[in-house]
N, C-alpha and C. Protein backbone atom coordinates (compact mmCIF):
# COMPACT_ATOMS: atom_id res chain seq x y z
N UNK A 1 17.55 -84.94 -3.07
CA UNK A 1 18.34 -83.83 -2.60
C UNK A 1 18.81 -82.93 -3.73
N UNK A 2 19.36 -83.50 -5.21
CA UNK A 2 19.78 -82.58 -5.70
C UNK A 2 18.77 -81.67 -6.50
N UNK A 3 17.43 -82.32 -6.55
CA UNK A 3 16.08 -81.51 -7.11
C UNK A 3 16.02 -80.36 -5.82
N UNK A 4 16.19 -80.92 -4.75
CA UNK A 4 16.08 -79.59 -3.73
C UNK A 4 16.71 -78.44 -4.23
N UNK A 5 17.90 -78.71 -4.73
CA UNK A 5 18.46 -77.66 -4.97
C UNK A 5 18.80 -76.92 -6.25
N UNK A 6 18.66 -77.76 -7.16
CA UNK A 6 17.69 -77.33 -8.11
C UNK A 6 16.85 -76.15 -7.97
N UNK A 7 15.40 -76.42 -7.23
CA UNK A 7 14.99 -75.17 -7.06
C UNK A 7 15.10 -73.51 -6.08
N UNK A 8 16.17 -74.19 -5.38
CA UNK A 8 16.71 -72.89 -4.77
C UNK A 8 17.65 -72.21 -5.85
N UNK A 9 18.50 -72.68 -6.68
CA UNK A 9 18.85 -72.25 -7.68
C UNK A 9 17.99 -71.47 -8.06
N UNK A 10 16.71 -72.35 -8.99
CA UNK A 10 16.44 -71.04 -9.91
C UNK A 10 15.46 -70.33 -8.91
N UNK A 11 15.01 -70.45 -7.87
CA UNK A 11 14.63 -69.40 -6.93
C UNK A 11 15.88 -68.37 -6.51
N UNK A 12 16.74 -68.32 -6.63
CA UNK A 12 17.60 -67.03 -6.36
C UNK A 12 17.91 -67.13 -7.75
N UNK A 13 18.12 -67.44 -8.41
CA UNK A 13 18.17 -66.95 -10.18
C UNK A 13 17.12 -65.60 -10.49
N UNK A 14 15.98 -66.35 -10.03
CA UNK A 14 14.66 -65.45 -10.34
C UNK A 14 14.78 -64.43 -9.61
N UNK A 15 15.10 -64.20 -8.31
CA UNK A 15 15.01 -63.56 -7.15
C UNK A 15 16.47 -62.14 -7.66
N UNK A 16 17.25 -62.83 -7.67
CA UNK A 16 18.17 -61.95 -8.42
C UNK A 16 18.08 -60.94 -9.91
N UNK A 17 17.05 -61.81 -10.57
CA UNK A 17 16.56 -61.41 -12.02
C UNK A 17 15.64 -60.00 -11.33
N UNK A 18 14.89 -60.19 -10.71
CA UNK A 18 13.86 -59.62 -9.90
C UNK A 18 14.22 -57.96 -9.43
N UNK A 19 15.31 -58.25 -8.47
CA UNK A 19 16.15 -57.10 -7.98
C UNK A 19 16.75 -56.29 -8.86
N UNK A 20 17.72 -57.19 -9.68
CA UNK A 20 18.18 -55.74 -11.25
C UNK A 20 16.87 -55.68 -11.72
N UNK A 21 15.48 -56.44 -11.95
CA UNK A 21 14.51 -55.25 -12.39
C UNK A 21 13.92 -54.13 -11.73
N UNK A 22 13.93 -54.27 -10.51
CA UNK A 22 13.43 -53.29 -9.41
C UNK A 22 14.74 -52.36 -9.52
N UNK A 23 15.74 -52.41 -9.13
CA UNK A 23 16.76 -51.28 -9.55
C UNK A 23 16.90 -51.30 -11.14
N UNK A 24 16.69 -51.28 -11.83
CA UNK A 24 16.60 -50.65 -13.04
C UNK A 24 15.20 -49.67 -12.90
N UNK A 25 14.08 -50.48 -12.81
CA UNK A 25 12.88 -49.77 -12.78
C UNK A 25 13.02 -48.52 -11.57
N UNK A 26 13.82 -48.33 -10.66
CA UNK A 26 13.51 -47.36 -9.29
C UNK A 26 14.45 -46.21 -10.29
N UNK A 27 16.02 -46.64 -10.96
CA UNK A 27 16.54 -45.89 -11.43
C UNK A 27 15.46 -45.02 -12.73
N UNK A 28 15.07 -45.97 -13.41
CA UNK A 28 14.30 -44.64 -14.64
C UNK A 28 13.32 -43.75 -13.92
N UNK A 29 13.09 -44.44 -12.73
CA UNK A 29 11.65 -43.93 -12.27
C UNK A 29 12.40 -42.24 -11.31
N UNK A 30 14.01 -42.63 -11.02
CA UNK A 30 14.59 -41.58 -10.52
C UNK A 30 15.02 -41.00 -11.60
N UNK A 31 15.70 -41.25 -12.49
CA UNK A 31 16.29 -40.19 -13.67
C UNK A 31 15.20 -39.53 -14.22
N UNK A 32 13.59 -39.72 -14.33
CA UNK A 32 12.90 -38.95 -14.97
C UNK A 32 12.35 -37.71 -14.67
N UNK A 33 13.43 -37.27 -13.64
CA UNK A 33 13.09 -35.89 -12.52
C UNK A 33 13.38 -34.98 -14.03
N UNK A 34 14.76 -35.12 -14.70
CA UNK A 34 15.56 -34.75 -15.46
C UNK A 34 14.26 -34.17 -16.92
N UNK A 35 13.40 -35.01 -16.76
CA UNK A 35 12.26 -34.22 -18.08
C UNK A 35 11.64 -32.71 -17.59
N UNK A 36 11.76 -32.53 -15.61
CA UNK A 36 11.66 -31.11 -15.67
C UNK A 36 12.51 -29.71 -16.35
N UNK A 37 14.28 -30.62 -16.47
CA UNK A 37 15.00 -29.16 -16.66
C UNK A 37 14.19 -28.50 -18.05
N UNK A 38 13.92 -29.03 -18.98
CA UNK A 38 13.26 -28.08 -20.37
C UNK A 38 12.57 -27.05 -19.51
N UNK A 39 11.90 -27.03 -18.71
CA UNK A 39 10.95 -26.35 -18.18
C UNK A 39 11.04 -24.81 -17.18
N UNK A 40 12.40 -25.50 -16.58
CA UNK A 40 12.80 -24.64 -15.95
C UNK A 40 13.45 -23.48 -17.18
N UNK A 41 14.15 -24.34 -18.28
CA UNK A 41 14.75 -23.00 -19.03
C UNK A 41 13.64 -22.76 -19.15
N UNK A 42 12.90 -22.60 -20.41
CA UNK A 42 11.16 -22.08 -20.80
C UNK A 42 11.30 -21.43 -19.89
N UNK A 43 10.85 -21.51 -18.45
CA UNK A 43 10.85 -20.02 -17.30
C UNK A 43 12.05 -19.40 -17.64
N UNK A 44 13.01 -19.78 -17.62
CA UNK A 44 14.16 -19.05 -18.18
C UNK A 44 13.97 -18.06 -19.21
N UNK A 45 13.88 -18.48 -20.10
CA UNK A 45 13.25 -17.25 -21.40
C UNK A 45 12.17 -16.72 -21.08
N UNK A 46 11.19 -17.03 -20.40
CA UNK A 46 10.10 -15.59 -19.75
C UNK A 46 10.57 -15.16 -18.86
N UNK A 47 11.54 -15.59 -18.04
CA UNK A 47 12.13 -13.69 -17.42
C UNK A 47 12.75 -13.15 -18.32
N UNK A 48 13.56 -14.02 -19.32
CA UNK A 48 13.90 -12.77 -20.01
C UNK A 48 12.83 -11.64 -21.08
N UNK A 49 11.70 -12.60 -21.19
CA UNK A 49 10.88 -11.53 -21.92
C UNK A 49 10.33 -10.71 -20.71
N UNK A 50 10.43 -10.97 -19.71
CA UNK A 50 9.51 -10.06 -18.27
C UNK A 50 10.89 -8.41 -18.50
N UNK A 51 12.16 -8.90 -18.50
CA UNK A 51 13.08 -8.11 -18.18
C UNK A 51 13.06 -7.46 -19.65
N UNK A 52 12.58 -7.12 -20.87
CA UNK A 52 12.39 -7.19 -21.97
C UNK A 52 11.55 -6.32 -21.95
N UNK A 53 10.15 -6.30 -20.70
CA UNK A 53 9.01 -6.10 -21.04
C UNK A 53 9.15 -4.57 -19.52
N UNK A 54 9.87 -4.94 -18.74
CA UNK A 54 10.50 -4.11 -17.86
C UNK A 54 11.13 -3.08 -18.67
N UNK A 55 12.40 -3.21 -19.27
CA UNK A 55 12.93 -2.17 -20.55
C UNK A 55 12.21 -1.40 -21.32
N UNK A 56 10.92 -1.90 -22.06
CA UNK A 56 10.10 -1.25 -22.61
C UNK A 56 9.35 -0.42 -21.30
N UNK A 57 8.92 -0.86 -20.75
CA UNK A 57 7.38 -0.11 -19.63
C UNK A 57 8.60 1.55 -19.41
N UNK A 58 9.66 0.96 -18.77
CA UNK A 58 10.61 1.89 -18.06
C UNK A 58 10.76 3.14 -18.91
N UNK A 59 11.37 2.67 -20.31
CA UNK A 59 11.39 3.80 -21.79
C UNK A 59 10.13 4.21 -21.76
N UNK A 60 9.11 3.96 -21.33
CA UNK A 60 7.71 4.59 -22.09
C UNK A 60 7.73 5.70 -21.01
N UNK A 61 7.92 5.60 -19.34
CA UNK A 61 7.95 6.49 -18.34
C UNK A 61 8.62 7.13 -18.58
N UNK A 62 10.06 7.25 -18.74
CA UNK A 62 10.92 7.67 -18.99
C UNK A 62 10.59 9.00 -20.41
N UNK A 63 9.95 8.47 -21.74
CA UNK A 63 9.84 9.16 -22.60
C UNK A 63 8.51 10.19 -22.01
N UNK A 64 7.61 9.24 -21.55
CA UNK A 64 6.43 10.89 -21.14
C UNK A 64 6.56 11.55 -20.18
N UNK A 65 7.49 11.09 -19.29
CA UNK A 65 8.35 12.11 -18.06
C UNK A 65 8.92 13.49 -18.94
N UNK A 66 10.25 12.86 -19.94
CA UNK A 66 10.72 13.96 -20.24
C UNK A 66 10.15 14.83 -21.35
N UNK A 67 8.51 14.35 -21.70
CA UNK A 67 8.30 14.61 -23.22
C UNK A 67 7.43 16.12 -22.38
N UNK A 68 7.27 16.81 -23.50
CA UNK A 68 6.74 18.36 -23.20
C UNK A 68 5.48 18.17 -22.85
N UNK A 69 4.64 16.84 -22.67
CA UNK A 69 3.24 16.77 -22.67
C UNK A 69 3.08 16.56 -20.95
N UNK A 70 1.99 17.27 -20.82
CA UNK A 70 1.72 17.01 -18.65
C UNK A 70 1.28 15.04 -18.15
N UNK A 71 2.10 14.70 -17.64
CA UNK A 71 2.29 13.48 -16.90
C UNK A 71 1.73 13.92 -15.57
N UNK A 72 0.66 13.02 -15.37
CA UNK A 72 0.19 13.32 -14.00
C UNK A 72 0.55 12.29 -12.77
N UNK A 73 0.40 12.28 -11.99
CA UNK A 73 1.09 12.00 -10.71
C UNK A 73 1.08 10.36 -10.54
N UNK A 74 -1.08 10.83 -10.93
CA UNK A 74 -1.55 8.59 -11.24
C UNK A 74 -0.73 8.13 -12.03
N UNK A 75 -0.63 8.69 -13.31
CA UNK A 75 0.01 8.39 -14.57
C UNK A 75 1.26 7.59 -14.10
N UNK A 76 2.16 8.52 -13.21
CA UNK A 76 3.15 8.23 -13.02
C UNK A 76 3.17 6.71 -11.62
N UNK A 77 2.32 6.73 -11.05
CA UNK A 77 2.36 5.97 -9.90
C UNK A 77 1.88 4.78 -10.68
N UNK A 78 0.79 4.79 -11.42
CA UNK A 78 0.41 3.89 -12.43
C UNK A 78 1.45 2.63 -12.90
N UNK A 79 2.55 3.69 -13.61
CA UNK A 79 3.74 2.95 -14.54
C UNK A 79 4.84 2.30 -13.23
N UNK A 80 4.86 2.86 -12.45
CA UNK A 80 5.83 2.81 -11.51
C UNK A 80 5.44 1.40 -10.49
N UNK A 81 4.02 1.54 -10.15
CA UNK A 81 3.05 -0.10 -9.44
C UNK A 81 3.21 -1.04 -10.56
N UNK A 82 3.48 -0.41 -11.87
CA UNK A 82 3.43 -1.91 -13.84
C UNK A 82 4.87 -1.95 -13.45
N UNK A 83 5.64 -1.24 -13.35
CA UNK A 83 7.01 -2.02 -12.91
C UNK A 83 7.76 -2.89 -11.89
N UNK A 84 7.16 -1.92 -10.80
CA UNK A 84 7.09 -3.11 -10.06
C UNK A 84 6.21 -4.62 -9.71
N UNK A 85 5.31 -4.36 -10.37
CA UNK A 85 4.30 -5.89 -11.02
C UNK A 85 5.59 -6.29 -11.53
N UNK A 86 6.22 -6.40 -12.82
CA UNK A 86 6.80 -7.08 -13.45
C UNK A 86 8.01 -7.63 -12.61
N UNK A 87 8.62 -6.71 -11.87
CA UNK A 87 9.89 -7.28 -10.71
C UNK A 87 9.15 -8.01 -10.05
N UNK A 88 8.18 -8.30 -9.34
CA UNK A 88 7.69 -9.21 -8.49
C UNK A 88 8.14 -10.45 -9.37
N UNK A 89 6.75 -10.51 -9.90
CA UNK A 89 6.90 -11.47 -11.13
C UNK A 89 8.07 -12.31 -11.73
N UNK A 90 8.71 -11.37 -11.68
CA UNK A 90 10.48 -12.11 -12.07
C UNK A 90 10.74 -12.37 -11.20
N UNK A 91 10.67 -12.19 -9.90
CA UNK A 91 11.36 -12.43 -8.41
C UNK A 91 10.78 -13.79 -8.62
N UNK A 92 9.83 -14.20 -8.51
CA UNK A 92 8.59 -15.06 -8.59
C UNK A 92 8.92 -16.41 -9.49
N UNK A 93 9.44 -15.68 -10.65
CA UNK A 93 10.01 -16.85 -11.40
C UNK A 93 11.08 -17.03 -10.95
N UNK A 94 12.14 -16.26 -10.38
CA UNK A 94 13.64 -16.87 -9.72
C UNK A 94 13.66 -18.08 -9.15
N UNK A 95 12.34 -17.61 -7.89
CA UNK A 95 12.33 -18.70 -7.31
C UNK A 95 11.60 -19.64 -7.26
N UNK A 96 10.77 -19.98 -8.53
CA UNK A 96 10.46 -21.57 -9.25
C UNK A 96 11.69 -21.66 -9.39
N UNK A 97 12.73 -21.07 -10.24
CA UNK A 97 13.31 -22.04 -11.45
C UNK A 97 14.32 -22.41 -10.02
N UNK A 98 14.87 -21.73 -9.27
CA UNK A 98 15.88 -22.43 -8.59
C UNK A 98 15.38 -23.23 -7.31
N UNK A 99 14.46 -22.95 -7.29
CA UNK A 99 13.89 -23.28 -6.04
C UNK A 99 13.30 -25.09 -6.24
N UNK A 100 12.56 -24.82 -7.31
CA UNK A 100 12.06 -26.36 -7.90
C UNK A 100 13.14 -26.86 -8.72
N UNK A 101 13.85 -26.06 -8.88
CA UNK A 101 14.93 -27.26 -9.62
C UNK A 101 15.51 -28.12 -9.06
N UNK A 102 16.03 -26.84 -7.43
CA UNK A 102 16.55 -27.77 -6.56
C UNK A 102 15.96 -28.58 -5.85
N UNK A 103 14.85 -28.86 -5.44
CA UNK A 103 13.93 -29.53 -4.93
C UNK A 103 13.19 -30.57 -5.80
N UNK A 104 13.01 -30.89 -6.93
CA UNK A 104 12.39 -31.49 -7.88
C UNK A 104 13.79 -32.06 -8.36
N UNK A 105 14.50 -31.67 -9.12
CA UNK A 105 15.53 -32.23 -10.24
C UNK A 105 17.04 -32.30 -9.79
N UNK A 106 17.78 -31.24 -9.16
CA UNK A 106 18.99 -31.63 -8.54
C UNK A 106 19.33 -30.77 -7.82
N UNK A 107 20.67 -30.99 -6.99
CA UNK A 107 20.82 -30.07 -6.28
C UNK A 107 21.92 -28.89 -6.53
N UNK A 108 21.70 -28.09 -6.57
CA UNK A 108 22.30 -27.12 -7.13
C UNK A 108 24.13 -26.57 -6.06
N UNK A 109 24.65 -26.79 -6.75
CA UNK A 109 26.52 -26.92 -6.16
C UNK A 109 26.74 -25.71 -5.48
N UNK A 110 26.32 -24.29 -4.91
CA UNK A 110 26.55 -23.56 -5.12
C UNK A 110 27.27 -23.23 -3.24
N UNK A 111 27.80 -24.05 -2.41
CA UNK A 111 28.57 -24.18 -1.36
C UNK A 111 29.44 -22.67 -1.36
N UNK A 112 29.48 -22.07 -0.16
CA UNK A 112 30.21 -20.92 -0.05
C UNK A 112 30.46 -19.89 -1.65
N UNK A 113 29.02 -20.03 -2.49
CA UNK A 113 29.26 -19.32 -3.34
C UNK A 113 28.62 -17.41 -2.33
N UNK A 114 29.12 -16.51 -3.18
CA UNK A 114 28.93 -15.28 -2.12
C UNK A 114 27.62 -15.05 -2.58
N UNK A 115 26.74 -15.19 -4.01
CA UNK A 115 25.71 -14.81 -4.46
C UNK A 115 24.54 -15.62 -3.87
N UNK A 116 24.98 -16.91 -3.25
CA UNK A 116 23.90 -17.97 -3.02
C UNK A 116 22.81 -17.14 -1.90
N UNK A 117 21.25 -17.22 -2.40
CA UNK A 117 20.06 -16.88 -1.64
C UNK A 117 19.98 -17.27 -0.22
N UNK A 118 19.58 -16.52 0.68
CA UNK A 118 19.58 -17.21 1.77
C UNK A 118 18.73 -18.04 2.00
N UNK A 119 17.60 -18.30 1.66
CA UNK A 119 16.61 -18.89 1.18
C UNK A 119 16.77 -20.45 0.72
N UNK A 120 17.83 -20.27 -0.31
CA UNK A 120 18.01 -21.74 -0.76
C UNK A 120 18.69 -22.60 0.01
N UNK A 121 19.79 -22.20 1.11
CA UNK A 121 20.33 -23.22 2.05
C UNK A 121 18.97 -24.53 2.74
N UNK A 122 18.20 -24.30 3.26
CA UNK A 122 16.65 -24.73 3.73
C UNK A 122 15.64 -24.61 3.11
N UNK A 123 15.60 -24.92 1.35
CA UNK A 123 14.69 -25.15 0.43
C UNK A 123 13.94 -26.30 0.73
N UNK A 124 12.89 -26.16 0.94
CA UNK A 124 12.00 -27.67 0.54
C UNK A 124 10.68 -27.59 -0.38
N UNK A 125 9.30 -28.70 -0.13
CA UNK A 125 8.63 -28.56 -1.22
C UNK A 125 7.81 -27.38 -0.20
N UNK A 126 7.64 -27.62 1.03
CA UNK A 126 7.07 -26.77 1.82
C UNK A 126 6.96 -25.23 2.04
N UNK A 127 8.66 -25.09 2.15
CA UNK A 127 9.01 -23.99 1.90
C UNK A 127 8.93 -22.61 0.98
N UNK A 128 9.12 -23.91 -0.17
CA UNK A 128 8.83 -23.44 -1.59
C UNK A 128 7.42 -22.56 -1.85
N UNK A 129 6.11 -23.69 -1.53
CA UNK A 129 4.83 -23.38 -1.46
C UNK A 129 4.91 -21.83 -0.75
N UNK A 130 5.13 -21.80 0.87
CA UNK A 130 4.68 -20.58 1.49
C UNK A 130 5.47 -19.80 0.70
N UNK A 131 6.76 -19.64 0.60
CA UNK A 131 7.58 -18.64 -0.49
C UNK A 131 6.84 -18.00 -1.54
N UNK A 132 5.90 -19.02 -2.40
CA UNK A 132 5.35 -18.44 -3.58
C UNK A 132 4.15 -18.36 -3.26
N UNK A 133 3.45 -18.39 -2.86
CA UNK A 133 2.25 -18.00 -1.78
C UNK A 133 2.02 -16.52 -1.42
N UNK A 134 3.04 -16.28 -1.15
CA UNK A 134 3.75 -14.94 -0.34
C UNK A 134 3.83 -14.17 -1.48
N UNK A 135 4.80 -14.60 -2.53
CA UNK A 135 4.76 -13.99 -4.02
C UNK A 135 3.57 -13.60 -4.18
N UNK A 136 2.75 -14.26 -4.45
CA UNK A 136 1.31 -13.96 -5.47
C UNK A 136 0.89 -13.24 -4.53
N UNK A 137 0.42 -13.23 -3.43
CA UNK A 137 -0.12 -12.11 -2.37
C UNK A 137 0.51 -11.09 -2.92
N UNK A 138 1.86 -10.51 -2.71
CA UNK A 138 2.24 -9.73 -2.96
C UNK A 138 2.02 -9.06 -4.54
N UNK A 139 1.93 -9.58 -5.17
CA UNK A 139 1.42 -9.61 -7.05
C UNK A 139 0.29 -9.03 -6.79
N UNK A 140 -0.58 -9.70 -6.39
CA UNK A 140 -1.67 -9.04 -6.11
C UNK A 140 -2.28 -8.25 -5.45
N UNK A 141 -1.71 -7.57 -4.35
CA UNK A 141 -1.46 -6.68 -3.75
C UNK A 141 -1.10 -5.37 -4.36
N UNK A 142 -0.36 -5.77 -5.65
CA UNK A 142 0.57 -4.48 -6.49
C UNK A 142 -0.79 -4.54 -7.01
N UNK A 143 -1.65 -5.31 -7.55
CA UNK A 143 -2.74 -5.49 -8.88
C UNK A 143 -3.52 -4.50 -7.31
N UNK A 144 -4.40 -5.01 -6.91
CA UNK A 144 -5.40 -4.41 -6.27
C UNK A 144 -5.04 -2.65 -6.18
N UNK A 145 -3.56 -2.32 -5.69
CA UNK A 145 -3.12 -1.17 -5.57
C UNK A 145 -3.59 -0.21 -6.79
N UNK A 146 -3.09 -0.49 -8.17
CA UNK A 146 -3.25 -0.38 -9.34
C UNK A 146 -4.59 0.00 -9.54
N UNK A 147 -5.62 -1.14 -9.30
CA UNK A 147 -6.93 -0.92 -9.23
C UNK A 147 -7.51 0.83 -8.49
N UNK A 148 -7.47 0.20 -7.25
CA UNK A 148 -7.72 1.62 -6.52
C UNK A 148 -7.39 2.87 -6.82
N UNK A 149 -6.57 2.90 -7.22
CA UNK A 149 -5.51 4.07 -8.00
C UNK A 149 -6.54 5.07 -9.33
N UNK A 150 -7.05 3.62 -9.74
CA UNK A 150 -7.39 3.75 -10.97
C UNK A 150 -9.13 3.14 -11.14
N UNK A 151 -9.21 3.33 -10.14
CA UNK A 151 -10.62 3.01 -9.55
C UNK A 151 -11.96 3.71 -10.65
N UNK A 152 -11.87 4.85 -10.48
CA UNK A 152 -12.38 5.71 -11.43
C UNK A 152 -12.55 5.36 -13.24
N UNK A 153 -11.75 4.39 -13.51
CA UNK A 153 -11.62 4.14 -14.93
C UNK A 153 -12.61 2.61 -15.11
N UNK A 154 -12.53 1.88 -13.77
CA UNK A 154 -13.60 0.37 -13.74
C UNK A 154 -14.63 -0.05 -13.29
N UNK A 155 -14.98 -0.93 -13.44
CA UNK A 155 -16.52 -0.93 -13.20
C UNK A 155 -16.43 -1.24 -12.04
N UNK A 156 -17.07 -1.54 -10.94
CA UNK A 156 -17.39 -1.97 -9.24
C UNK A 156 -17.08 -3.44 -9.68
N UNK A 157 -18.08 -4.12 -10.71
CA UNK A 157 -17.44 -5.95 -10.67
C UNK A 157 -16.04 -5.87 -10.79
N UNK A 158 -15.49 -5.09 -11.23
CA UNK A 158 -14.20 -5.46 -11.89
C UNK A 158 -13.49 -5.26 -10.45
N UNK A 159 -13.44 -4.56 -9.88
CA UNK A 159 -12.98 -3.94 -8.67
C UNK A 159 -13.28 -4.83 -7.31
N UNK A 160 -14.52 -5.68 -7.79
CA UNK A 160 -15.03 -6.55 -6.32
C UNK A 160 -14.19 -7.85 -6.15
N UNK A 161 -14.43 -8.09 -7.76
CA UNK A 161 -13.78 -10.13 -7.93
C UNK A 161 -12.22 -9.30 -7.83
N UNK A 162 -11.85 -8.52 -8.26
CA UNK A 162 -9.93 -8.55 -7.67
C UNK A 162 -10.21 -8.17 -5.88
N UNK A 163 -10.97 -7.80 -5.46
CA UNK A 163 -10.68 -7.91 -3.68
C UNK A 163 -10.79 -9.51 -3.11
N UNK A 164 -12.15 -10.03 -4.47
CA UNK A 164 -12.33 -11.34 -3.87
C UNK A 164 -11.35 -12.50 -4.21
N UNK A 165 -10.54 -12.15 -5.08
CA UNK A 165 -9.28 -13.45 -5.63
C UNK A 165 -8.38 -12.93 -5.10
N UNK A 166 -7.95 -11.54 -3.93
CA UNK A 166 -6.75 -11.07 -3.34
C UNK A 166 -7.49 -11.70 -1.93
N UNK A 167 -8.57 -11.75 -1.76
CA UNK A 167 -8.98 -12.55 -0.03
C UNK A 167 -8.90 -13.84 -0.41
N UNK A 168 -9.05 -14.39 -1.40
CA UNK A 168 -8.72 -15.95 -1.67
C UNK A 168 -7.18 -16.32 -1.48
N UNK A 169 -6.53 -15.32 -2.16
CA UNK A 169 -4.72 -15.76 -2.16
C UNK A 169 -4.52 -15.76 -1.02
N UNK A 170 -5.18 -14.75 0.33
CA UNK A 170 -4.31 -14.53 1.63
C UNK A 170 -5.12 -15.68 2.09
N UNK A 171 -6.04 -16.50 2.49
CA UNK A 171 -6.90 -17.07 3.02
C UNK A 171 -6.28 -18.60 2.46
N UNK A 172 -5.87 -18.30 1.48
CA UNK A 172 -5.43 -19.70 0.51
C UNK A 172 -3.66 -19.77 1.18
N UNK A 173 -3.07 -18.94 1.32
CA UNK A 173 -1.56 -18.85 1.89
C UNK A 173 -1.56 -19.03 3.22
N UNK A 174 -2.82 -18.53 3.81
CA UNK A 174 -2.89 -18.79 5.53
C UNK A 174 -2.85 -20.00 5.25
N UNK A 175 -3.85 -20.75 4.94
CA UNK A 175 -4.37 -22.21 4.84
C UNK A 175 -3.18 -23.30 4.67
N UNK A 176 -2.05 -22.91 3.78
CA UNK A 176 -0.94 -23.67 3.56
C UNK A 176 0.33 -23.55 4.88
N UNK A 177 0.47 -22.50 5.26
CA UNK A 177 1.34 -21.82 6.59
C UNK A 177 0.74 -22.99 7.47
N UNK A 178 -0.60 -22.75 7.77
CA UNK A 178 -1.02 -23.58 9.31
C UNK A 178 -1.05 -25.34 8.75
N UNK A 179 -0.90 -25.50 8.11
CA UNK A 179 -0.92 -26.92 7.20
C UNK A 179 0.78 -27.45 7.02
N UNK A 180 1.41 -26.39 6.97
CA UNK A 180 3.00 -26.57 6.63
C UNK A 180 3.54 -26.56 8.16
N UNK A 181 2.82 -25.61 9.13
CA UNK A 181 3.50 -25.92 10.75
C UNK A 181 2.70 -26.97 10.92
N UNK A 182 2.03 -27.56 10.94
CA UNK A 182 0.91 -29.23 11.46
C UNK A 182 2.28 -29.98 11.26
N UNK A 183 2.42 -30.04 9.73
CA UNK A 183 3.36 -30.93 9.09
C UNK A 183 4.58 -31.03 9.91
N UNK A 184 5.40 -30.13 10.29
CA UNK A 184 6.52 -29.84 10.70
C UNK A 184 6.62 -30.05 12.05
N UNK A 185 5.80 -29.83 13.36
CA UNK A 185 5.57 -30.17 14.31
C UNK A 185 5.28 -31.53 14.39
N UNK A 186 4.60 -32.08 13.20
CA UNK A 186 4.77 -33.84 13.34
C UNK A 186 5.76 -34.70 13.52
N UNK A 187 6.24 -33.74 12.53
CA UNK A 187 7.61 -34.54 12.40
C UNK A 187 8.39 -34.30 13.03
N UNK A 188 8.20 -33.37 13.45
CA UNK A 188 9.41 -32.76 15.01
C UNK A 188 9.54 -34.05 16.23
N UNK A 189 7.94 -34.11 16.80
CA UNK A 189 7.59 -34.95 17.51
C UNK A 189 7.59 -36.51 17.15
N UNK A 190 7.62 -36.75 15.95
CA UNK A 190 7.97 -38.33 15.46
C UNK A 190 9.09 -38.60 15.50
N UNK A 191 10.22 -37.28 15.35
CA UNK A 191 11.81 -37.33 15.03
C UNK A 191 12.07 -37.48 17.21
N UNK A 192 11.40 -36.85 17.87
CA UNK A 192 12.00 -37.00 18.83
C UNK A 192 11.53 -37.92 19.14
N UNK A 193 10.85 -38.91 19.12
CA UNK A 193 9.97 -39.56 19.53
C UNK A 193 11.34 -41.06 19.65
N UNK A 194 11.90 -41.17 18.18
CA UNK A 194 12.17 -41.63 18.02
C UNK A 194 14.25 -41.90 18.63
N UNK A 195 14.31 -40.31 19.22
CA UNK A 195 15.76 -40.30 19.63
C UNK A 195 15.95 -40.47 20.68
C-alpha cells in the first residue's frame, strides 16, 4: 500500500511539473505578440516620411502654380492624383498600425475617447483584410487614373499590366469579401446552433 502511493505522488509531482511547463510555455508563446510593436513604429516613421514626402510634392505644385512659367491643367491634375496617392497610402498605413496592433499585439484603451475610428470598435483579422483590400483598390485606382491621364507619355505594356494588377486587386478583394461572409455566416449558424 504505501508503494501505491508512492507512485501517485510522484505521478502528480510530474503532472504538476508538467502544467507550470505548459503555462510557462503558452505564456512566452503569448507574450511574443509583443516582437510585433518594433514594427508597427517602423510604419510609424514611414508615414512620417509619406507626410514629409506630401510637404515636398505640395511645395513643388504650389511653386509652379505661382511661378511665371504655364502649368497645364494635366500637370496640375497629375500632382494633385501624386497627392492624393500619398494620403491614401498614409490612410493605409493608419490602419495597419492600429488596426494590427490591435488585433495582433494589444488592445488599444481608447473607451469613449472622441477621436476613436469608427472602424476600430469591430476590428478583427477579417475586417482588417477587406479594409485594406479596399485600400489598395483604391491606390490603384488613383495609379491607373494617373496612367490614363498620362497615357500619351507610356507604352500600351505599361498601361495593360496596370489594368491587369488593378483587375487582380478587385477580383482578389471580391475573393476575400465572399470568403469573409462564408466565414461569418458559419459562425453565425454554429453560434446559434449552439443557443
Amino acid at each position: 500500500m504505501p508503494v501505491c502511493h508512492g507512485k501517485i505522488f510522484v505521478f502528480q509531482t510530474a503532472a504538476k511539473t508538467m502544467g507550470s511547463l505548459v503555462k510557462f510555455l503558452e505564456t512566452f508563446i503569448f507574450a511574443s505578440r509583443w516582437i510585433q510593436a518594433p514594427l508597427y513604429l517602423g510604419l510609424i516613421l514611414a508615414q512620417v516620411v509619406y507626410c514629409w514626402l506630401f510637404m515636398v510634392e505640395l511645395s513643388h505644385l504650389a511653386h509652379n502654380a505661382l511661378s511665371t512659367s504655364k502649368i497645364s491643367e494635366t500637370d496640375i491634375m497629375l500632382a494633385v492624383l501624386g497627392l492624393i496617392d500619398v494620403v491614401m497610402i498614409a490612410n493605409l498605413l493608419l490602419m495597419v498600425i492600429v488596426g494590427g496592433y490591435e488585433t495582433f499585439v494589444s488592445r488599444l484603451d481608447l473607451q469613449d475617447h472622441p477621436d476613436q475610428p469608427e472602424w476600430l470598435s469591430h476590428v478583427n483579422a477579417g475586417v482588417l483584410k477587406i479594409k485594406l483590400s479596399t485600400a489598395i483598390i483604391g491606390i490603384s485606382s488613383i495609379h491607373l487614373l494617373k496612367t490614363f491621364i498620362n497615357a500619351e507619355n507610356l507604352s500600351e505594356h505599361t498601361i495593360k499590366w496596370q489594368v491587369i494588377i488593378h483587375v487582380v486587386f478587385l477580383i482578389s478583394a471580391l475573393a476575400m469579401a465572399i470568403v469573409d461572409r462564408t466565414m461569418t455566416q458559419t459562425l453565425a449558424l454554429q453560434h446559434a446552433k449552439h443557443h
